[in-house]
Protein backbone atom coordinates (compact mmCIF):
# COMPACT_ATOMS: atom_id res chain seq x y z
CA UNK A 1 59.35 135.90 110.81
CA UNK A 2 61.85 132.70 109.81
CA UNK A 3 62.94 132.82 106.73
CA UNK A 4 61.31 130.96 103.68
CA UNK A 5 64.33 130.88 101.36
CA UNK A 6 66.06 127.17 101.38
CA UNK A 7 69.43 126.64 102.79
CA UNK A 8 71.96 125.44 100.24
CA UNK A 9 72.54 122.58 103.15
CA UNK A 10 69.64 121.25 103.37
CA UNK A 11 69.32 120.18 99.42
CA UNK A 12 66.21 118.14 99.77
CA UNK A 13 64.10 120.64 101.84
CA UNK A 14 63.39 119.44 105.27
CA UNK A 15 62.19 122.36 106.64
CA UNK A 16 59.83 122.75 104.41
CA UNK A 17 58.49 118.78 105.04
CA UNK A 18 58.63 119.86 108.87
CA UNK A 19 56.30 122.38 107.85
CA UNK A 20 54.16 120.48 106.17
CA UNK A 21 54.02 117.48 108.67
CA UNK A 22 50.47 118.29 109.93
CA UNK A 23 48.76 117.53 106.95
CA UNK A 24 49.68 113.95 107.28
CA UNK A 25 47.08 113.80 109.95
CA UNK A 26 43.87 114.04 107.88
CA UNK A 27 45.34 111.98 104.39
CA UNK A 28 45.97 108.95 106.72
CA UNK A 29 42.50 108.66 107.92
CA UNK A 30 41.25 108.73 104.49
CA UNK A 31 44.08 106.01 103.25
CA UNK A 32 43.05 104.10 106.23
CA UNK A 33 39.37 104.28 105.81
CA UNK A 34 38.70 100.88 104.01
CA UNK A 35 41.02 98.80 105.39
CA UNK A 36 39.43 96.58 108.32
CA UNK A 37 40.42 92.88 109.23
CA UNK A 38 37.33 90.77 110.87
CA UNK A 39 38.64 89.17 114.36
CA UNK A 40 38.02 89.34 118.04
CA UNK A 41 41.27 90.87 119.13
CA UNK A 42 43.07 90.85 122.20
CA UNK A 43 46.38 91.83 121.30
CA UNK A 44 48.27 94.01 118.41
CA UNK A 45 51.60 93.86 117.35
CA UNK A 46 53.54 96.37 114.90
CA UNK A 47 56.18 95.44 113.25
CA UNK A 48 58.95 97.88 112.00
CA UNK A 49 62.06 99.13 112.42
CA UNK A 50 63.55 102.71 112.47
CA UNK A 51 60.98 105.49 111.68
CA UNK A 52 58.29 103.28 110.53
CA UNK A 53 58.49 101.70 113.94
CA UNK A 54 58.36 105.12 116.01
CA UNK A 55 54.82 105.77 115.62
CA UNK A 56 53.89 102.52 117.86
CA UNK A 57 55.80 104.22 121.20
CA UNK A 58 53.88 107.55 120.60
CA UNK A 59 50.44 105.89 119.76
CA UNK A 60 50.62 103.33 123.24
CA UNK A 61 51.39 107.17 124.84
CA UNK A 62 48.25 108.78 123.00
CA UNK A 63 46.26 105.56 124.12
CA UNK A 64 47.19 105.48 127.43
CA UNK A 65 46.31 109.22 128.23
CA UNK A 66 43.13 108.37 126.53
CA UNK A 67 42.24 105.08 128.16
CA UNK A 68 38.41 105.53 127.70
CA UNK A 69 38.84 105.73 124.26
CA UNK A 70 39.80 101.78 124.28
CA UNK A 71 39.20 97.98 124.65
CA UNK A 72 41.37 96.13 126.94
CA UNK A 73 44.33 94.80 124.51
CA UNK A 74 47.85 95.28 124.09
CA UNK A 75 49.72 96.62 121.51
CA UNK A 76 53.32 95.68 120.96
CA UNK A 77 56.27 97.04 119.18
CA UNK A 78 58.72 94.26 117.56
CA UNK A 79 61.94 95.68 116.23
CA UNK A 80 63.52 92.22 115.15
CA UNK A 81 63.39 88.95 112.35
CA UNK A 82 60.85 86.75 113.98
CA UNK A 83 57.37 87.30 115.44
CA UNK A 84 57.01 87.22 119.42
CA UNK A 85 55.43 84.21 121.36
CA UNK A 86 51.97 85.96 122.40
CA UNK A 87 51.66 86.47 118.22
CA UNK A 88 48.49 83.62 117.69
CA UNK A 89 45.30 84.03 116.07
CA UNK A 90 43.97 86.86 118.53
CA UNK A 91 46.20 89.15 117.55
CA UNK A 92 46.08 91.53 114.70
CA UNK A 93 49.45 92.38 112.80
CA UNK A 94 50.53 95.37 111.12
CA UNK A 95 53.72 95.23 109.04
CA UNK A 96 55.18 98.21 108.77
CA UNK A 97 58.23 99.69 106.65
CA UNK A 98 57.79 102.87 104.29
CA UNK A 99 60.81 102.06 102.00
CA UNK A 100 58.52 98.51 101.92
CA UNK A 101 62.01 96.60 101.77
CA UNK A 102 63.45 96.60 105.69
CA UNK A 103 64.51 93.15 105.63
CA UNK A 104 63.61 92.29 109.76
CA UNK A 105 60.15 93.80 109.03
CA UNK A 106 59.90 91.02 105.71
CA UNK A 107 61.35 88.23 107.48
CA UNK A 108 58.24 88.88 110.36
CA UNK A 109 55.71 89.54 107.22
CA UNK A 110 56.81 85.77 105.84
CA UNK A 111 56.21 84.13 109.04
CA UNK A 112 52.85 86.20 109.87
CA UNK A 113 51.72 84.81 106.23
CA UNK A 114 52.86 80.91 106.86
CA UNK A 115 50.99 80.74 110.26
CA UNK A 116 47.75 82.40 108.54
CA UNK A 117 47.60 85.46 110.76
CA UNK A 118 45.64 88.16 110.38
CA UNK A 119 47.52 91.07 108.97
CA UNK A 120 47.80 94.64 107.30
CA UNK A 121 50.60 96.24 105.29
CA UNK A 122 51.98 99.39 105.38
CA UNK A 123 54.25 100.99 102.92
CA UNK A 124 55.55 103.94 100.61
CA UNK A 125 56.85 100.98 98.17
CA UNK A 126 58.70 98.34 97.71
CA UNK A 127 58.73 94.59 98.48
CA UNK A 128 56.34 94.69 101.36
CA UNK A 129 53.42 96.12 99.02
CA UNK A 130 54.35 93.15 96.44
CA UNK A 131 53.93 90.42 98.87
CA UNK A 132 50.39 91.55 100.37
CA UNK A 133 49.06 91.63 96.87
CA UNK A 134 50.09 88.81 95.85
CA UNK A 135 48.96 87.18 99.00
CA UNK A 136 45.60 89.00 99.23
CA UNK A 137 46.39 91.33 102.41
CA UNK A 138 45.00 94.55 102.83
CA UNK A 139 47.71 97.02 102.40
CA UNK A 140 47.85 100.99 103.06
CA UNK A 141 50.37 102.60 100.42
CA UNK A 142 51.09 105.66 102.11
CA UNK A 143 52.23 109.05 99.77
CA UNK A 144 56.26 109.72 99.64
CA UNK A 145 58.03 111.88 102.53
CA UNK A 146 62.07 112.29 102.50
CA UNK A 147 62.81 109.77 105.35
CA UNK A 148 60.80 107.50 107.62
CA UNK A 149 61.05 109.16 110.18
CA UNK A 150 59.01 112.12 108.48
CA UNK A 151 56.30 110.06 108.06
CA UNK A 152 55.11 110.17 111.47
CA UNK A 153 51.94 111.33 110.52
CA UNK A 154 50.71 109.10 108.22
CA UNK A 155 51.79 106.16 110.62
CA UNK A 156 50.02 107.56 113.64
CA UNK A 157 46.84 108.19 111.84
CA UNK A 158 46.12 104.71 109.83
CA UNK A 159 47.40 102.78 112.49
CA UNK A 160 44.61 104.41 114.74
CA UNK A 161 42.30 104.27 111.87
CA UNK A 162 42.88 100.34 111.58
CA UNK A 163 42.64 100.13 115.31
CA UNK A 164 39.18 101.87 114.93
CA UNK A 165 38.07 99.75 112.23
CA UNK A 166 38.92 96.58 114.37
CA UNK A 167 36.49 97.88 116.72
CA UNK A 168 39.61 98.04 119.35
CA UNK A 169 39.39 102.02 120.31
CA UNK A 170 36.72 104.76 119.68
CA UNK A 171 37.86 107.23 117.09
CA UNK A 172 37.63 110.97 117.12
CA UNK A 173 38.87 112.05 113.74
CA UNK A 174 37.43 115.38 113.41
CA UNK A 175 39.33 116.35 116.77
CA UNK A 176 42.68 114.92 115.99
CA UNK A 177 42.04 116.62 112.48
CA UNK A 178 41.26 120.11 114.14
CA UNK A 179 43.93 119.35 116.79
CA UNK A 180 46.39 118.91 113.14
CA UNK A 181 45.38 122.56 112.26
CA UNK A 182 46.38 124.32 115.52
CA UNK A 183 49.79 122.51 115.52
CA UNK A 184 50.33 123.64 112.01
CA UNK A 185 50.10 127.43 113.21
CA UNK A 186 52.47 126.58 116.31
CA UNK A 187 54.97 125.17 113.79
CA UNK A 188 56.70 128.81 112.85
CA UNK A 189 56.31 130.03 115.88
CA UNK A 190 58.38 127.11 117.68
CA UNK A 191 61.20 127.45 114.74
CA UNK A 192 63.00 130.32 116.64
CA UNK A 193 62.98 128.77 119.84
CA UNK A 194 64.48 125.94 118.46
CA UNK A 195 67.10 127.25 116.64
CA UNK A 196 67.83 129.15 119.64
CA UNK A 197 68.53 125.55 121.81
CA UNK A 198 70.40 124.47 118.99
CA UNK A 199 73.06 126.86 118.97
CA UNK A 200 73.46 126.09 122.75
CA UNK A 201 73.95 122.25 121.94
CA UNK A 202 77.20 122.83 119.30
CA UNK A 203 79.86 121.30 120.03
CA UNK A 204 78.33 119.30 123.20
CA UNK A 205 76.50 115.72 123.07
CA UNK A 206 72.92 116.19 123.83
CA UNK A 207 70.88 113.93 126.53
CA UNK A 208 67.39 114.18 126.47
CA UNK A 209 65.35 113.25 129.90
CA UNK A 210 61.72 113.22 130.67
CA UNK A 211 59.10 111.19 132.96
CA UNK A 212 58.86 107.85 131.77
CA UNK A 213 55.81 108.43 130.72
CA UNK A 214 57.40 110.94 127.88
CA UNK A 215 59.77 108.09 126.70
CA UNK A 216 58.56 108.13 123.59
CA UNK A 217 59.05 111.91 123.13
CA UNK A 218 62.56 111.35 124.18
CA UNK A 219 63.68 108.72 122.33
CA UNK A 220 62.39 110.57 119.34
CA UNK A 221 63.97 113.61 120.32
CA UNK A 222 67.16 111.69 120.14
CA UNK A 223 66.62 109.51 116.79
CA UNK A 224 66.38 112.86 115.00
CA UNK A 225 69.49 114.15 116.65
CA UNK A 226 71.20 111.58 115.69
CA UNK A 227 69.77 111.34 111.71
CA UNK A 228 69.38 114.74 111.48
CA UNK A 229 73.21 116.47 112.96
CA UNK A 230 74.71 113.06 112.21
CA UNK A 231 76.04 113.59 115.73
CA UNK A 232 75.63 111.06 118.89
CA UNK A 233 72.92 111.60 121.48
CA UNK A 234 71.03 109.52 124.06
CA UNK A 235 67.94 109.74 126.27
CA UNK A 236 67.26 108.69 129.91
CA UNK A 237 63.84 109.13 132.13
CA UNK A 238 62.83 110.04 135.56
CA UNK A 239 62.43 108.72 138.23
CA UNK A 240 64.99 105.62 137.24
CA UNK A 241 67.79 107.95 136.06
CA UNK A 242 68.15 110.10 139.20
CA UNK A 243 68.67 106.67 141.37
CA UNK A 244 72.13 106.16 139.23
CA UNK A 245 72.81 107.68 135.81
CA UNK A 246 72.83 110.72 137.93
CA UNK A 247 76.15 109.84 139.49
CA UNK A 248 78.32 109.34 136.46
CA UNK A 249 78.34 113.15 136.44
CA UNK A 250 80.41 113.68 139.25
CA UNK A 251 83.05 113.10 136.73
CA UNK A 252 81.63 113.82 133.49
CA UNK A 253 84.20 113.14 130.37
CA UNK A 254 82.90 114.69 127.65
CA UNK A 255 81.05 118.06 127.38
CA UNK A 256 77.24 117.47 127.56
CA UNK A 257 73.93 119.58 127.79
CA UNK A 258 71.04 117.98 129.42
CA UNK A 259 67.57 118.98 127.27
CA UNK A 260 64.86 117.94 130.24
CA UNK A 261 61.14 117.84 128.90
CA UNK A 262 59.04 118.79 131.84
CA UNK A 263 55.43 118.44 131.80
CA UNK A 264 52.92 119.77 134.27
CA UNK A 265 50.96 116.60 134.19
CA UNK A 266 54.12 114.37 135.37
CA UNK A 267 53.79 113.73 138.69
CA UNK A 268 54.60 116.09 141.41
CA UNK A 269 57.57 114.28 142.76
CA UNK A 270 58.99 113.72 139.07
CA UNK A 271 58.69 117.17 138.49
CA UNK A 272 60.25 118.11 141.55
CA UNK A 273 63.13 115.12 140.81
CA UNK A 274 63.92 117.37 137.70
CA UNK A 275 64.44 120.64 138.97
CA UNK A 276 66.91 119.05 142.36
CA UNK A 277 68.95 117.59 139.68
CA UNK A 278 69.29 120.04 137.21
CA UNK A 279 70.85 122.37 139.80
CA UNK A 280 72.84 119.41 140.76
CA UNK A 281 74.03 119.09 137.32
CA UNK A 282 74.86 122.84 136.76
CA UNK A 283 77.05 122.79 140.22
CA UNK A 284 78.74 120.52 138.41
CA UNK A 285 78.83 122.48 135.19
CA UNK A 286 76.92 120.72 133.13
CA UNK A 287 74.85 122.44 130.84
CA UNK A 288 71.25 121.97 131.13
CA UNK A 289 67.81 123.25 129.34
CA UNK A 290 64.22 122.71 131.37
CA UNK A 291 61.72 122.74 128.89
CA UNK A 292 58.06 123.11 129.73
CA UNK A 293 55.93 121.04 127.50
CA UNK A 294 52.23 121.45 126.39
CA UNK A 295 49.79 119.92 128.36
CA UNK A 296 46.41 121.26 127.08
CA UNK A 297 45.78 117.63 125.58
CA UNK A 298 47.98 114.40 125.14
CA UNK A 299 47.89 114.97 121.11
CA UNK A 300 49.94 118.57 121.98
CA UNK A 301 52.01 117.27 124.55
CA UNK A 302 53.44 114.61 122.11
CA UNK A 303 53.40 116.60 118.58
CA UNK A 304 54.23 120.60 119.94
CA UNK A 305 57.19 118.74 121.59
CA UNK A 306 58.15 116.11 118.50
CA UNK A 307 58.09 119.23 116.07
CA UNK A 308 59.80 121.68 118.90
CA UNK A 309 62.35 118.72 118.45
CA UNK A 310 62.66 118.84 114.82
CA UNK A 311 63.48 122.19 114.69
CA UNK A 312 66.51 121.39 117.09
CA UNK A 313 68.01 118.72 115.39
CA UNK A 314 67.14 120.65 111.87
CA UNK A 315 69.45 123.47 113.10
CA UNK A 316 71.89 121.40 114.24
CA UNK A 317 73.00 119.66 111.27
CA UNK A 318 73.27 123.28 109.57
CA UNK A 319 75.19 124.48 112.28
CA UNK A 320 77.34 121.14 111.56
CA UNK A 321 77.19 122.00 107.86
CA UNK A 322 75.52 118.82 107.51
CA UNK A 323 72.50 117.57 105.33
CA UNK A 324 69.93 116.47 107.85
CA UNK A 325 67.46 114.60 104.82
CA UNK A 326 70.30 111.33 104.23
CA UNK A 327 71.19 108.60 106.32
CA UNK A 328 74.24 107.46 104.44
CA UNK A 329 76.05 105.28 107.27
CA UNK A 330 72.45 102.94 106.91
CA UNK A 331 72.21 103.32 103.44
CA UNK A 332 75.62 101.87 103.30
CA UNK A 333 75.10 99.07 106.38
CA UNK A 334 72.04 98.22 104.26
CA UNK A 335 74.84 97.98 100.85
CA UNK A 336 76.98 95.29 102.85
CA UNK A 337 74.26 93.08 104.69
CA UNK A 338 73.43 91.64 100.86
């Protein structure tokens, strides 16, 4: 059994918030629960940056895999200042940015409220919550977590629940909600194993591959690598990487350990693509991990794996003797952009 006593590193408690990360699942549907915008939609676009952005890659996953469960629209992901071009009056907008002051996701709030579109708020605090009330726009003020990127959660769960409310997707809240509950007794049990991969990753710069359909699971894993150990890491996917990232490891000049996140659902030939090349890589002795992911449903594929994640990057930084809550190198970016 892990141990429950805190870590003198890790002086705001982010194992503990890792712990508790299931909850988040069953509060957001209730936060969400009144907030509906009348419109015949056709598109959605989320705007955020950061964590309160990474909730949009794994909800288009979760909607894809579940393609009954929705209209025909798209939803889009804008990480910048200005709104896209497909952004008129069929589209529904959700601004979203927990600290409520990320100044790309304000600048696209302003123009969303000068061209009259429809739009929702969501926030911890901040600016962002000022401006819908003072303009009149339904806003979801979510409860406080340690970092964006914790917050997962909450995102996933009122974004679908405004989604449902807009009539866009059918909703099946008691299953996610039950779905919540089994993850949260996986939780300890995936702790050792990833303490266990993080030891193997010290001292080595992590890549992270999976099907491109698992993007999102990748790029996550590596966004908490990087916040978390304060230490650089990047992601690639299948089949695109094995037709030329592939190659730059006949003469690799670092030391690196491939994490690949293989899932029986991918298809045959991706899976297959995966297992060539990481016997390729280890002739060429490069460390490499195959990791089986979950595939009893999409919702355990995507959170068994995000949390499996966690727990690597979370042992990580204390093997770096690092604090994995702070972010200091934005905090300070943030200081010198005024």
């Amino acid at each position: 059994m892990p141990s429950t006593k805190q870590n003198p590193i890790d002086k705001e408690n982010l194992r503990q918030v890792i712990i508790d990360f299931p909850k988040q699942f069953k509060e957001g549907f209730e936060l969400a629960k009144n907030i509906k915008v009348r419109g015949d939609f056709s598109s959605v676009i989320v705007s955020g940056m950061g964590g309160s952005a990474l909730p949009t890659e794994v909800i288009k996953l979760y909607l894809d895999e579940n393609d009954s469960q929705k209209k025909d629209f798209n939803l889009f992901a804008n990480r910048t200042y200005a709104l896209p071009k497909n952004s008129g009056k069929n589209c529904l907008h959700i601004v979203s940015s927990f600290s409520g002051n990320t100044e790309e996701t304000l600048s696209s709030l302003q123009e969303i409220i000068k061209k009259k579109l429809p739009v929702i708020g969501i926030a911890y605090g901040g600016k962002l919550i000022e401006i819908c009330k003072k303009n009149n726009i339904p806003c979801i003020e979510l409860p406080f977590v340690s970092q964006p990127r914790y917050a997962t959660g909450y995102f996933f769960s009122t974004t679908l629940k405004i989604l449902a409310n807009a009539r866009l997707i059918k909703l099946d809240e008691q299953k996610i909600i039950q779905e919540a509950e089994n993850l949260k007794k996986e939780i300890l049990k995936s702790e050792s194993k990833g303490k266990n991969l993080a030891q193997k990753l010290v001292g080595k710069t992590p890549i992270i591959y999976s099907s491109d359909k698992m993007r999102a699971v990748a790029m996550i894993w590596k966004i908490k690598i990087n916040e978390n150990a304060k230490t650089p890491a990047f992601y690639n996917v299948y089949p695109e990487l094995s037709h030329n990232e592939m190659v730059g490891f006949t003469l690799p000049q670092s030391k690196f350990h491939i994490l690949t996140l293989m899932n029986k659902s991918d298809h045959p030939q991706i899976q297959k693509r995966m297992k060539i090349t990481t016997k390729l890589y280890k002739q060429k002795g490069i460390d490499t991990s195959l990791i089986e992911i979950d595939n009893s449903s999409v919702f355990n594929s995507v959170f068994q794996s995000l949390i499996l994640g966690d727990w690597i990057s979370y042992y990580l930084a204390l093997a770096y003797k690092q604090d994995p809550t702070p972010v200091r190198m934005v905090e300070d970016l943030k200081k010198m952009l005024v």
